[in-house]
Structures are given as C-alpha cells and as structure tokens.
PDB file of N, CA and C in Angstrom:
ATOM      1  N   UNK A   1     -39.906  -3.546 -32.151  1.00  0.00           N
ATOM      2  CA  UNK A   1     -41.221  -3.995 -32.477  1.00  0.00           C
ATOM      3  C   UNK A   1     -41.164  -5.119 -33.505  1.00  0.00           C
ATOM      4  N   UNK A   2     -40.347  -5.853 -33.449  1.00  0.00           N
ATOM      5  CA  UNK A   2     -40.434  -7.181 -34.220  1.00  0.00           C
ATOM      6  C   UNK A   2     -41.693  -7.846 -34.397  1.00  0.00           C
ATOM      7  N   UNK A   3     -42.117  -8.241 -33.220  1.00  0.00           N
ATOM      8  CA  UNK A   3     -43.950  -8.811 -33.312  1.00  0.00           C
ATOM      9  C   UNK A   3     -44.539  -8.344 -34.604  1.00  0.00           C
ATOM     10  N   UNK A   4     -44.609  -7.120 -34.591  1.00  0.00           N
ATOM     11  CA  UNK A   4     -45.493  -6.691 -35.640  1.00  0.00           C
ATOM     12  C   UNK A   4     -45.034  -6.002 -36.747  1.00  0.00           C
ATOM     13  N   UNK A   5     -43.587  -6.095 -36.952  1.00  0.00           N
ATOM     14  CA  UNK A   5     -42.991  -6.001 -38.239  1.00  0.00           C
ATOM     15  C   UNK A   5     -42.523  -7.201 -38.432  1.00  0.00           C
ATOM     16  N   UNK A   6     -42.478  -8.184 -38.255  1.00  0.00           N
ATOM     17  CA  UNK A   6     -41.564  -9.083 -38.440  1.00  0.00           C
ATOM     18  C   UNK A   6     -40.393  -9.303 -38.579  1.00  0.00           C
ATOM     19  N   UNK A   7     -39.635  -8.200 -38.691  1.00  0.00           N
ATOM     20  CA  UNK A   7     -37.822  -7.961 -38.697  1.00  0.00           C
ATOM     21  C   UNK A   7     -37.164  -7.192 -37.527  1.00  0.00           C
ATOM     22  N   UNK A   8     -36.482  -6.980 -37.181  1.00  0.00           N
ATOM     23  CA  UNK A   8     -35.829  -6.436 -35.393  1.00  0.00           C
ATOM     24  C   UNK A   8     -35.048  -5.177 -36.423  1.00  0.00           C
ATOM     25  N   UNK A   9     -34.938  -3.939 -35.857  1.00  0.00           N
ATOM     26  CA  UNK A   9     -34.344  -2.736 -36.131  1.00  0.00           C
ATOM     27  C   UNK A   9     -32.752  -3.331 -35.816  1.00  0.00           C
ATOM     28  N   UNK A  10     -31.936  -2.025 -36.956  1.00  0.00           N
ATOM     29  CA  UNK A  10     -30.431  -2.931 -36.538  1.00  0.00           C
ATOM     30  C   UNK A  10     -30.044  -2.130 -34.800  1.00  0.00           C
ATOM     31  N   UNK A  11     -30.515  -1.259 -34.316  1.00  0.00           N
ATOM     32  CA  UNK A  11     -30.745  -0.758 -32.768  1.00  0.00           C
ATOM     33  C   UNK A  11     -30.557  -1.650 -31.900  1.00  0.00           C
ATOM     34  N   UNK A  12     -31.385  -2.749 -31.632  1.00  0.00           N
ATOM     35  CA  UNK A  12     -32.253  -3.477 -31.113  1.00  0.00           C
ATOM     36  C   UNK A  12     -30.704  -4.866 -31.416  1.00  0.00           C
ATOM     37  N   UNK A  13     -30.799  -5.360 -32.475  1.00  0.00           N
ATOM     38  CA  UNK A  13     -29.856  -5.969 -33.014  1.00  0.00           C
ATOM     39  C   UNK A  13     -28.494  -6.440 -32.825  1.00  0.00           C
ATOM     40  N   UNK A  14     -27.613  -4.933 -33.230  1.00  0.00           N
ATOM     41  CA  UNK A  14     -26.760  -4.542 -33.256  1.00  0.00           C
ATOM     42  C   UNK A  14     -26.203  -3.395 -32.175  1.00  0.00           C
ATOM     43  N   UNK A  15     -26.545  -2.480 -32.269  1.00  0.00           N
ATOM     44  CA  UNK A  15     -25.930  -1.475 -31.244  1.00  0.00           C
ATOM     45  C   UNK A  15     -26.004  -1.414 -29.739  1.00  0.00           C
ATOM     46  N   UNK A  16     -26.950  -2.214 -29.615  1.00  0.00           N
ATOM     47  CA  UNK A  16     -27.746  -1.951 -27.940  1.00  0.00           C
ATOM     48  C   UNK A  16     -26.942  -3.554 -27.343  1.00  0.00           C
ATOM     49  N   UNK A  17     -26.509  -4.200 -27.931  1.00  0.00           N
ATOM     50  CA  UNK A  17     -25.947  -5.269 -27.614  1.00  0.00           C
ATOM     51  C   UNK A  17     -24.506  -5.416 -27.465  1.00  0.00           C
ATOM     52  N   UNK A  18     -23.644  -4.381 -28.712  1.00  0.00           N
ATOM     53  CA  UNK A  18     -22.599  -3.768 -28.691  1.00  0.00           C
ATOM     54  C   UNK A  18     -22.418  -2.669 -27.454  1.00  0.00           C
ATOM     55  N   UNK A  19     -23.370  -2.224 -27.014  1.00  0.00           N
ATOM     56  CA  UNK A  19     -22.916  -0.961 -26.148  1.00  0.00           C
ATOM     57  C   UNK A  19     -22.862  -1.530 -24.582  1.00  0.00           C
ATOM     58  N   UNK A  20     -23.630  -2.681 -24.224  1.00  0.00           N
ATOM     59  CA  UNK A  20     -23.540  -3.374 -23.358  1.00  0.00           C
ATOM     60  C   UNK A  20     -22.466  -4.215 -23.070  1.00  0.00           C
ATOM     61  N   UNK A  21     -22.015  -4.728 -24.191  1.00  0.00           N
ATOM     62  CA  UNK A  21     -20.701  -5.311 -24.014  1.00  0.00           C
ATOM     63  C   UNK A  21     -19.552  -4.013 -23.945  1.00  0.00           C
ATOM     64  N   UNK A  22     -19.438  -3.307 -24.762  1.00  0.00           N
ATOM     65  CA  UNK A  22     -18.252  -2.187 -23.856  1.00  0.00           C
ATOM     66  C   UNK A  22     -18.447  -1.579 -22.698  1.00  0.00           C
ATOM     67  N   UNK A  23     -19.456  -1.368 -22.419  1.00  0.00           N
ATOM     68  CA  UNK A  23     -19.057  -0.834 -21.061  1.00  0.00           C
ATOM     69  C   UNK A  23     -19.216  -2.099 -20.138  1.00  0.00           C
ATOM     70  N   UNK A  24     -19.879  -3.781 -20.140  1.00  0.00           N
ATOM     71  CA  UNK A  24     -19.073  -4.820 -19.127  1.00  0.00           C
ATOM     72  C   UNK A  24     -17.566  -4.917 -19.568  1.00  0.00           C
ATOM     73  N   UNK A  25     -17.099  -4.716 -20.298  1.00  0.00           N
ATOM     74  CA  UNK A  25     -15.429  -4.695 -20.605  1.00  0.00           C
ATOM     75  C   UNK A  25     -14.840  -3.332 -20.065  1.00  0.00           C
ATOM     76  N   UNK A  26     -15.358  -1.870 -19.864  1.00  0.00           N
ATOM     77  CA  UNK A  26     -14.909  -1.055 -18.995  1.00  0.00           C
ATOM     78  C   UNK A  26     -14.889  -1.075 -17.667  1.00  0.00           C
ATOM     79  N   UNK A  27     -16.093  -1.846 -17.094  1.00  0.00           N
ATOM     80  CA  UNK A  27     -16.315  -2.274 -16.296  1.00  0.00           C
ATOM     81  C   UNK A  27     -14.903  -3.214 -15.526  1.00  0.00           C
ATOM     82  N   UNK A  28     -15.012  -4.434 -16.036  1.00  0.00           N
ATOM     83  CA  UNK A  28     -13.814  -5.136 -15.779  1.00  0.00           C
ATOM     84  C   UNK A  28     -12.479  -4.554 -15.428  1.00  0.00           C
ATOM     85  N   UNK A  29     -12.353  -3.914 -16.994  1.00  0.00           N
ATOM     86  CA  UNK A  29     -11.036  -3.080 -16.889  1.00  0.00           C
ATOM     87  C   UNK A  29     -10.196  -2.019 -15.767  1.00  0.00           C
ATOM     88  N   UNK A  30     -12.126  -1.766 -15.559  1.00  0.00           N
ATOM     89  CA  UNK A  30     -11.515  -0.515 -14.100  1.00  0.00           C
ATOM     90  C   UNK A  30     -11.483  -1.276 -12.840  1.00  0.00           C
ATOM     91  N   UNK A  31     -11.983  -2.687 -12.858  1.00  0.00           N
ATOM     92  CA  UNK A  31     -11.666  -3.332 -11.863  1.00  0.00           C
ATOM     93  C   UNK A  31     -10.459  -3.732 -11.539  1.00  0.00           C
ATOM     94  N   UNK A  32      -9.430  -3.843 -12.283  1.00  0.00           N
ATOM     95  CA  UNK A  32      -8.210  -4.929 -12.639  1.00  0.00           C
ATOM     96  C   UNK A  32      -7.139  -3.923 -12.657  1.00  0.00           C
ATOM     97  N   UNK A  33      -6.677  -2.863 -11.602  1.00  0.00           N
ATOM     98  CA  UNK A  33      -6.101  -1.817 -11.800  1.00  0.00           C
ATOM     99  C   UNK A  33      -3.870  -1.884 -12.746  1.00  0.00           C
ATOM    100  N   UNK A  34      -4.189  -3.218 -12.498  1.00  0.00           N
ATOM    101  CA  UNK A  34      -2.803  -3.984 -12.781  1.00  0.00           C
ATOM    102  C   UNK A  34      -2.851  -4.534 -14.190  1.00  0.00           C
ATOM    103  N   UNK A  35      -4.012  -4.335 -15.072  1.00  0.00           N
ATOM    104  CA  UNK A  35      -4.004  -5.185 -16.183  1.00  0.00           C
ATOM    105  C   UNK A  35      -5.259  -4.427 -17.137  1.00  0.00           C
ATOM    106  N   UNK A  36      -4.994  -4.903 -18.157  1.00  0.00           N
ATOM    107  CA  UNK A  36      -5.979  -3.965 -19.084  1.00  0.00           C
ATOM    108  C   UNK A  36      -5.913  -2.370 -19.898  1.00  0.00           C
ATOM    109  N   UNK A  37      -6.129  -1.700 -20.226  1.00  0.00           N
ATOM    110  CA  UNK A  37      -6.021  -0.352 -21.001  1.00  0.00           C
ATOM    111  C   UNK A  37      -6.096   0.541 -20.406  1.00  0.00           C
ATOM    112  N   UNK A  38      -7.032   0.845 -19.456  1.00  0.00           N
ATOM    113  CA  UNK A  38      -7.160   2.087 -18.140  1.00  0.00           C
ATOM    114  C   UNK A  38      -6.209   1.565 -17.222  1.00  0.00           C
ATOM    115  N   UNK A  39      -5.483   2.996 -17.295  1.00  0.00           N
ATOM    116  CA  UNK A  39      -4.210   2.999 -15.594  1.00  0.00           C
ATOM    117  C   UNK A  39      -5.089   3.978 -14.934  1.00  0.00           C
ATOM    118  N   UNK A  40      -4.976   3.538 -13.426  1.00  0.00           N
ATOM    119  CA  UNK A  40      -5.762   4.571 -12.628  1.00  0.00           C
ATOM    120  C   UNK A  40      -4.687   4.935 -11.424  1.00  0.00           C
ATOM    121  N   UNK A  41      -4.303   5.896 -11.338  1.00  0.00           N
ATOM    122  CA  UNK A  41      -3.285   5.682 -10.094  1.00  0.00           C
ATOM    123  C   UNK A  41      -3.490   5.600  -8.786  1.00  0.00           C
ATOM    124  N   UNK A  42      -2.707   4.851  -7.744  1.00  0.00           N
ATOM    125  CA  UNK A  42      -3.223   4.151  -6.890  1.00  0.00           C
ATOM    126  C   UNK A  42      -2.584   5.058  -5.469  1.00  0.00           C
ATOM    127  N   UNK A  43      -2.094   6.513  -5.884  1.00  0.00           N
ATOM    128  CA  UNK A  43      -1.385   7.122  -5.280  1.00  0.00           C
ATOM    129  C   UNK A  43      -1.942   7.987  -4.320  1.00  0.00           C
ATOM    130  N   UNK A  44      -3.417   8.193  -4.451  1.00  0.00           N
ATOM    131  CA  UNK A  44      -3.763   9.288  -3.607  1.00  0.00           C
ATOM    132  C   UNK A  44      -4.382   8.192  -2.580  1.00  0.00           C
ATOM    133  N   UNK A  45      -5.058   7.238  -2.529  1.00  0.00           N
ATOM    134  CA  UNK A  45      -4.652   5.583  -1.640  1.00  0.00           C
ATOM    135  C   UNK A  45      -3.755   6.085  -0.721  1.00  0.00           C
ATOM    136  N   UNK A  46      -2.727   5.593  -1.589  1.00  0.00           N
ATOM    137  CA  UNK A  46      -1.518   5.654  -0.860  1.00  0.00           C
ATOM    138  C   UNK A  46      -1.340   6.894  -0.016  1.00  0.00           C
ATOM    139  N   UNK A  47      -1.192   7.903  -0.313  1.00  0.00           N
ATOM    140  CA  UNK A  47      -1.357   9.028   0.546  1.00  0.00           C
ATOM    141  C   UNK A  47      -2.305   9.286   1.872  1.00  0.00           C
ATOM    142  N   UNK A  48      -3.636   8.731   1.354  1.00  0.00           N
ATOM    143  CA  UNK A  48      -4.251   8.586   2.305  1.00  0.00           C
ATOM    144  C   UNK A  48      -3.900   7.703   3.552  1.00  0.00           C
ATOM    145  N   UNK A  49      -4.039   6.369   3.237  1.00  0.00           N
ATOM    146  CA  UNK A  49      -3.274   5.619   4.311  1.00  0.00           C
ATOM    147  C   UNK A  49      -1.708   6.088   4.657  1.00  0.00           C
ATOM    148  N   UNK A  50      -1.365   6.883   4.661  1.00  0.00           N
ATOM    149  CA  UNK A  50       0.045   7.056   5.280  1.00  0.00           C
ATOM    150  C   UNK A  50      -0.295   8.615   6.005  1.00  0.00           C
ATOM    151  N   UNK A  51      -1.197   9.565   5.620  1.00  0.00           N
ATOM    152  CA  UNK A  51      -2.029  10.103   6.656  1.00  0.00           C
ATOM    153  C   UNK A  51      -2.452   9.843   7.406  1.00  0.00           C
ATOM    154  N   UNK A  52      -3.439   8.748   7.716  1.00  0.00           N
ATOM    155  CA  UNK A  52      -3.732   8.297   9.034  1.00  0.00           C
ATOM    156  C   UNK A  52      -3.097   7.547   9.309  1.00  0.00           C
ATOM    157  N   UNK A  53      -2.181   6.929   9.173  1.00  0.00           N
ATOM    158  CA  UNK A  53      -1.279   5.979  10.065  1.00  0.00           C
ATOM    159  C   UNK A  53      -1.385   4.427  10.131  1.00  0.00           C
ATOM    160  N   UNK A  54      -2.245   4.146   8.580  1.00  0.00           N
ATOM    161  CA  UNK A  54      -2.410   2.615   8.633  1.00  0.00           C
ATOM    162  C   UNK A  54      -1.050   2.147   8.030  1.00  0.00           C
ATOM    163  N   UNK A  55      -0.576   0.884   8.788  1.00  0.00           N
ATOM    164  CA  UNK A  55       0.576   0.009   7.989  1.00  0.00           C
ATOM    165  C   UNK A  55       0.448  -0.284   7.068  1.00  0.00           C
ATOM    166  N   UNK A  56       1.259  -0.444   6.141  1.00  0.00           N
ATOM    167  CA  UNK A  56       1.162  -0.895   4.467  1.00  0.00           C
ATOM    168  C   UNK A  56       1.670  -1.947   4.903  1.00  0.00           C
ATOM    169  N   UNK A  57       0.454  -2.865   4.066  1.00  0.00           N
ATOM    170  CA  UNK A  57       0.072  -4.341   3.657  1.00  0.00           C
ATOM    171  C   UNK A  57       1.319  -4.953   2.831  1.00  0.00           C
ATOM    172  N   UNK A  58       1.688  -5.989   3.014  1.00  0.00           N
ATOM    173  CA  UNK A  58       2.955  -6.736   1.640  1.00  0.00           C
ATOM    174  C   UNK A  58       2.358  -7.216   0.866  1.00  0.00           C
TER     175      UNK A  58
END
C-alpha cells in the first residue's frame, strides 16, 4: 500500500522479489541436469527406455 503510505513495506521490497528470483534460479537449475547444484539422476530414463526397446541416442 505505498499510495497511501507513501513508503513500500520491506515484503513488497525486499522478500517477494528475492523469493522470485530463487526459485527462477531453481527453476533453471533443474533444467540443466549437467550443470548447476541439483543432480537429478537420469537413471530411471534410462531404465525405462531400455524396457521398451528404444535405441540409445549418441
């Protein structure tokens, strides 16, 4: 409610702007399975395609 206080809460400010930027950076991170802080393993994938019988890609 800045309008009618004239000053912005540190919420509004600070935190809500901070919390948006970590999770687009978790975001990313879980995209990029080769790079970044989260390892996700790529093994049950793998399992799967070798259950049904697709060729692995080079």
């Amino acid at each position: 409610m800045s309008g009618e206080q004239g000053s912005r809460s540190p919420f509004s400010s600070f935190v809500l702007p901070s919390l948006v930027a970590i999770v687009l950076v978790l975001i990313f991170d879980i995209a990029n399975p080769h790079k970044g802080f989260i390892g996700i393993s790529q093994q049950p994938l793998a399992d799967l395609q070798r259950s049904i019988g697709v060729p692995r890609g080079g």
